[in-house]
Protein backbone atom coordinates (compact mmCIF):
# COMPACT_ATOMS: atom_id res chain seq x y z
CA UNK A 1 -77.36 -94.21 -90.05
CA UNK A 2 -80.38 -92.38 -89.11
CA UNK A 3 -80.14 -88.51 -88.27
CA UNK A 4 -82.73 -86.98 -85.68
CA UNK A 5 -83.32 -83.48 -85.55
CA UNK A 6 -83.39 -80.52 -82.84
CA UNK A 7 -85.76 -80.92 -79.74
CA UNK A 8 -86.05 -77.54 -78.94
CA UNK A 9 -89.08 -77.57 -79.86
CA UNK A 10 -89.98 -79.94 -77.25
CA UNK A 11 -88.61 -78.10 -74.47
CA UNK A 12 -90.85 -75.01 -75.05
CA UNK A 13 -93.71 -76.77 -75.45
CA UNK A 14 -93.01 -78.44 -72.15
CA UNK A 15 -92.56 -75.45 -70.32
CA UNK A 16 -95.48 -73.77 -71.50
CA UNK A 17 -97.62 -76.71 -70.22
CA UNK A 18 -96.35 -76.30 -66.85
CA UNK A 19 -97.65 -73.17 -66.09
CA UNK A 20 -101.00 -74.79 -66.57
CA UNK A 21 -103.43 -76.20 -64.22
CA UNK A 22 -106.53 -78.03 -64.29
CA UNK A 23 -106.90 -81.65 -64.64
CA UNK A 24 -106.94 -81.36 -68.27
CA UNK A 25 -103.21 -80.44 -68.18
CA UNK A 26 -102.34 -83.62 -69.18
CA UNK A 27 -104.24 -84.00 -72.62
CA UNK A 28 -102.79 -80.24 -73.45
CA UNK A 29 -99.43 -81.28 -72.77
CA UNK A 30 -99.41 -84.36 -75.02
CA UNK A 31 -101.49 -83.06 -77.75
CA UNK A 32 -99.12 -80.17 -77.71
CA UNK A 33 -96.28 -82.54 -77.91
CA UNK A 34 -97.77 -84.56 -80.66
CA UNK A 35 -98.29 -81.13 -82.48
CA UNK A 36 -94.92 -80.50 -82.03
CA UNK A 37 -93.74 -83.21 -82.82
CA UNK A 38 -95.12 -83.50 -86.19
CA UNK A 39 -94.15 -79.86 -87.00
CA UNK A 40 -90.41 -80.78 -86.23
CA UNK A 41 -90.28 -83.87 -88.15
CA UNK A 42 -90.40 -85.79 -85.23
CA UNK A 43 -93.09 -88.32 -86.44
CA UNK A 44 -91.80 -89.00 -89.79
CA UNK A 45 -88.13 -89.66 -87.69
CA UNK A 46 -90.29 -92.17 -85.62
CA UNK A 47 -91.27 -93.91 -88.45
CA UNK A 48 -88.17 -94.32 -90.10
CA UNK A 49 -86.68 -95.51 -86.80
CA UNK A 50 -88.88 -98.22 -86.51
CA UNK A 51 -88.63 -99.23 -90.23
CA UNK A 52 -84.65 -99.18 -89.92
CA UNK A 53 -85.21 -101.50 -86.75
CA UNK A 54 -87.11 -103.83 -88.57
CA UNK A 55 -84.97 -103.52 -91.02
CA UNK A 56 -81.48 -104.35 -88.86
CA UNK A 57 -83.18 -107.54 -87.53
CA UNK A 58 -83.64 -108.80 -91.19
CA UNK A 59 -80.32 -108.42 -92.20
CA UNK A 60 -78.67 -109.73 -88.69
CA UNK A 61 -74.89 -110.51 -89.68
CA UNK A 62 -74.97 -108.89 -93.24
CA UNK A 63 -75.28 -104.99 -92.17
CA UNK A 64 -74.95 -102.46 -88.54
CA UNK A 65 -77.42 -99.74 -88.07
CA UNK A 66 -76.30 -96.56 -86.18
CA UNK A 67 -78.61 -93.69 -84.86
CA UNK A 68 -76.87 -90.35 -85.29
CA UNK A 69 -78.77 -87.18 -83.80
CA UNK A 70 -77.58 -84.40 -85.61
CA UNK A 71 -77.90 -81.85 -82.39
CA UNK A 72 -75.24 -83.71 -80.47
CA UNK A 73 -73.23 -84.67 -83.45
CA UNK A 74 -73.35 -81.63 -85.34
CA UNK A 75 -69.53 -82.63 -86.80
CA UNK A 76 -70.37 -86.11 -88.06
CA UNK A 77 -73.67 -84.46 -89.60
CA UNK A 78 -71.51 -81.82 -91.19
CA UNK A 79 -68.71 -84.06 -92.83
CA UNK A 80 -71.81 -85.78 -94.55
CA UNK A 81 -73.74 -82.83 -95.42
CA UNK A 82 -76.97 -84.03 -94.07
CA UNK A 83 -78.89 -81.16 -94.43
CA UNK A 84 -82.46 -82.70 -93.97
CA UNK A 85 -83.60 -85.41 -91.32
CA UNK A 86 -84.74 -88.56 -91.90
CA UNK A 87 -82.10 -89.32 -93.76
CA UNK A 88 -80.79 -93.02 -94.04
CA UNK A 89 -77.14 -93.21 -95.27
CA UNK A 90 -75.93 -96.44 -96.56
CA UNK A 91 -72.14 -97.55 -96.57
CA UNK A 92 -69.47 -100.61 -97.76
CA UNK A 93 -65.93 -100.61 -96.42
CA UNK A 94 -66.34 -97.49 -95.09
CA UNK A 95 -67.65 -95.17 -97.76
CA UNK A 96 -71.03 -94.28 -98.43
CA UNK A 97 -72.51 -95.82 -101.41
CA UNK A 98 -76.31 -94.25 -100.81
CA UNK A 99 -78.57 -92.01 -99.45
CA UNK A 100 -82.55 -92.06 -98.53
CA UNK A 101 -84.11 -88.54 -97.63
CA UNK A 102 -87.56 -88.33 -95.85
CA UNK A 103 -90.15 -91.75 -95.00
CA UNK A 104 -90.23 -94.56 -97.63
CA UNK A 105 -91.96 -97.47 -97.03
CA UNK A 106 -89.63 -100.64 -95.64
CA UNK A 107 -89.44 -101.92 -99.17
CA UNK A 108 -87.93 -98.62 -100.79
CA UNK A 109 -85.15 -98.98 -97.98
CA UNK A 110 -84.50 -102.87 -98.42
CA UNK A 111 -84.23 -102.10 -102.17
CA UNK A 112 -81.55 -99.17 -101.60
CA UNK A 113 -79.47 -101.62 -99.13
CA UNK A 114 -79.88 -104.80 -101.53
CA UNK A 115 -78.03 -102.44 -104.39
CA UNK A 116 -75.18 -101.35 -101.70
CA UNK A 117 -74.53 -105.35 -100.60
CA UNK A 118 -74.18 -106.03 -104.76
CA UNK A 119 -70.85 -103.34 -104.89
């Protein structure tokens, strides 16, 4: 499970750009997104995304990977106190065995869920 954080940020910086004009509006607006975006862990979410998708065709048949964004599913994000995004939980039968906080590299992750499949 992967948790995603809050887009407000996005939605300002969005607005703001549309009161703009010029033909340069453009590069403002995604420049501003990209800064953004790194300030509310957007990129570093990104990442782990695309590791954990990498990561789900590996291990086709042996494991599921769910995306959980914490804004809409504030509850589920609650009952397992994830108080920081990225954050990769790891469970077997149902209860969860670890946790990875922040952006590892793939083979950080793949260690984590080969010492989960060995419960």
């Amino acid at each position: 499970m992967v948790g995603a954080g809050t887009s407000t940020g996005h939605t300002m910086v969005v607005e703001a750009a549309r009161e703009r004009q010029g033909p340069d509006m453009a590069f403002k607006l995604s420049s501003e997104l990209m800064d953004a975006a790194k300030r509310n862990g957007i990129m570093e979410m990104l990442m782990v995304h695309r590791v954990i998708d990498e990561i789900a065709g590996d291990y086709d048949g042996k494991l599921k990977c769910f995306v959980l964004n914490t804004d809409s599913d504030l509850q589920i994000a609650e009952n397992y106190e994830i108080k920081a995004v990225p954050v990769v939980l790891l469970f077997k039968n149902g209860e969860k065995r670890e946790s990875v906080v922040g952006t590892m590299p793939k083979e950080f992750y793949v260690a984590a869920i080969e010492r989960v499949l060995q419960l």
